[in-house]
C-alpha atoms as a PDB file:
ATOM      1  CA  UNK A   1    -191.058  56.320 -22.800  1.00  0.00           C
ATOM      2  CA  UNK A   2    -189.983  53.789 -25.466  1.00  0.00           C
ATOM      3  CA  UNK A   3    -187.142  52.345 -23.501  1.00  0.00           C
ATOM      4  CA  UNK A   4    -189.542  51.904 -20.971  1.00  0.00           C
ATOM      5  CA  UNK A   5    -192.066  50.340 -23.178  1.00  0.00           C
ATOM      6  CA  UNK A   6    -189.222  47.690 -24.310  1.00  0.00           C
ATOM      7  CA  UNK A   7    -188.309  47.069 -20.997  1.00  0.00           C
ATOM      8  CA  UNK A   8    -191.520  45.697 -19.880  1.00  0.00           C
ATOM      9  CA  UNK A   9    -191.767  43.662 -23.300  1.00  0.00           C
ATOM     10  CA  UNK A  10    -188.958  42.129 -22.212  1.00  0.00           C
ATOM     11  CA  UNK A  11    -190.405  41.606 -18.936  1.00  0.00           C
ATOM     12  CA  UNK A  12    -193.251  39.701 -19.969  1.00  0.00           C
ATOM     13  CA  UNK A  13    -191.468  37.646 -22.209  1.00  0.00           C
ATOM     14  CA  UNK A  14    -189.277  36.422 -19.413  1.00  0.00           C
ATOM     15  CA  UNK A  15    -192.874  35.509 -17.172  1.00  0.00           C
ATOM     16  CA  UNK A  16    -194.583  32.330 -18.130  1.00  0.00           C
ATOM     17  CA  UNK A  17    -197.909  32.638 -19.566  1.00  0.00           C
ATOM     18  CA  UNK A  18    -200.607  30.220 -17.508  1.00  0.00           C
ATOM     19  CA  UNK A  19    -201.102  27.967 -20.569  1.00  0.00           C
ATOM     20  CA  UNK A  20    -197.029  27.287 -21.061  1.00  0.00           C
ATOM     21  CA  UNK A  21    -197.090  26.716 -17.215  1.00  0.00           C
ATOM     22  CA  UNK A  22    -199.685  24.092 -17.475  1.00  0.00           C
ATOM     23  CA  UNK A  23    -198.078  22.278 -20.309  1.00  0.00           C
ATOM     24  CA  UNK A  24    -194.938  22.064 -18.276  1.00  0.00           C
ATOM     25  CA  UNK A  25    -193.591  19.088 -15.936  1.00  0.00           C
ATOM     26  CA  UNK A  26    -193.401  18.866 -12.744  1.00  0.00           C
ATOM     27  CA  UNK A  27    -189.395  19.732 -12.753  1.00  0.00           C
ATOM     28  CA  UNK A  28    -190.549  22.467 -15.379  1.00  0.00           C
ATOM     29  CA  UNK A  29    -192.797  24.135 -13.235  1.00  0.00           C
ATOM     30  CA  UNK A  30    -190.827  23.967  -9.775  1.00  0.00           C
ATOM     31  CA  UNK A  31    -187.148  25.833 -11.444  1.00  0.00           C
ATOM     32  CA  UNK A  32    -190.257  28.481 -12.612  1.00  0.00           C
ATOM     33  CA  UNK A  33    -191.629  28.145  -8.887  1.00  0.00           C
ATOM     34  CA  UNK A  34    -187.742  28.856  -7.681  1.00  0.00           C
ATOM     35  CA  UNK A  35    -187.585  31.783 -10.067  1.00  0.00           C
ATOM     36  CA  UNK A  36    -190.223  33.411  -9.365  1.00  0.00           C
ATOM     37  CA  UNK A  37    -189.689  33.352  -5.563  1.00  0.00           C
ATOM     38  CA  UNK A  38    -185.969  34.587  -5.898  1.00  0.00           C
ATOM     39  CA  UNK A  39    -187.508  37.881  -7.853  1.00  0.00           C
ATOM     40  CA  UNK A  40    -189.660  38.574  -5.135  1.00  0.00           C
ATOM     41  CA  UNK A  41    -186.925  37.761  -2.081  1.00  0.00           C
ATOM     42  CA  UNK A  42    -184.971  40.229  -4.082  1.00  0.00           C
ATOM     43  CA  UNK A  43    -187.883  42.851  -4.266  1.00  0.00           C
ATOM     44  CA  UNK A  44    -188.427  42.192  -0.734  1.00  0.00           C
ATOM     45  CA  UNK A  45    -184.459  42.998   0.198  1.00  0.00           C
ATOM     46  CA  UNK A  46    -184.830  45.575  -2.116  1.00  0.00           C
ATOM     47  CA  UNK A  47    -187.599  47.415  -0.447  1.00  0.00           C
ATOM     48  CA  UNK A  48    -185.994  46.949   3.306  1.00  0.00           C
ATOM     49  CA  UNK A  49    -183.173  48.202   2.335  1.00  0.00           C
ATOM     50  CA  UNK A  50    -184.235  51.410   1.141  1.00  0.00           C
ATOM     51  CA  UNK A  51    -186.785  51.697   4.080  1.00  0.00           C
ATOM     52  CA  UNK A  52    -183.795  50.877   6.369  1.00  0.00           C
ATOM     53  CA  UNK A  53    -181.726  54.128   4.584  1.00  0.00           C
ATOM     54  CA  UNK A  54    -184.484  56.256   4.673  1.00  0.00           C
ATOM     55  CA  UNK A  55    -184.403  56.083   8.470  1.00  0.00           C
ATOM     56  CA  UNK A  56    -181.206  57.486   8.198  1.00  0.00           C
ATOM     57  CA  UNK A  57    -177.575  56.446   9.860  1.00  0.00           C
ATOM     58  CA  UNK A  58    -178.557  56.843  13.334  1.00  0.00           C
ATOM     59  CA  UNK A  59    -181.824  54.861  13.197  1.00  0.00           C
ATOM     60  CA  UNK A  60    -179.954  52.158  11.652  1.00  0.00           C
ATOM     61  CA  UNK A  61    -177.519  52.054  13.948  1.00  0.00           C
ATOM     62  CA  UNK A  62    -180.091  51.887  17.047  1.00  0.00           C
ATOM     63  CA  UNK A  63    -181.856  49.312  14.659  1.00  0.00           C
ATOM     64  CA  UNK A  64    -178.781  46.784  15.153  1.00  0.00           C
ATOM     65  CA  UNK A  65    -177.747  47.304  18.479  1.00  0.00           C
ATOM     66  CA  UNK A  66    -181.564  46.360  19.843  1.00  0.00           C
ATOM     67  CA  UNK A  67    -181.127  43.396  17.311  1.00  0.00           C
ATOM     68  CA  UNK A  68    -177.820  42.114  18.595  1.00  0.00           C
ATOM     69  CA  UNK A  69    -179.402  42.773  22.101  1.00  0.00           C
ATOM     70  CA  UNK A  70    -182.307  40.732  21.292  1.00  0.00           C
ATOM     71  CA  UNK A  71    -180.242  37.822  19.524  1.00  0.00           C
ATOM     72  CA  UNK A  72    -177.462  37.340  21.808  1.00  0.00           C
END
């Protein structure tokens, strides 16, 4: 329970509060833009992936052959 209560200290001193965001520049505020957006396209690759291996082997396999199918 502590480890977990350190980790999310550390969490939200890694997020920007609203009033350091405002007093930031432009450049400031786009690299925290970037940031933020990389977390969540990681979270998001995160979450297919294990929703892609809960389908198991052979649904993922299906899965790609209707995509390369569909591309090509």
């Amino acid at each position: 329970m502590e480890a977990e209560h350190t980790i999310n200290m550390k969490t939200e001193e890694k997020r920007t509060s609203l009033e350091k965001y405002l007093l930031m520049s432009e450049q400031e505020k786009d690299a925290e833009i970037q940031r933020a957006v990389s977390r969540l396209q990681k979270r998001i690759q995160e979450i297919l992936y294990l929703l892609e291996a809960e389908k198991g082997p052979a649904a993922t396999k299906r899965d790609y052959l209707e995509k390369k199918d569909t591309v090509g």
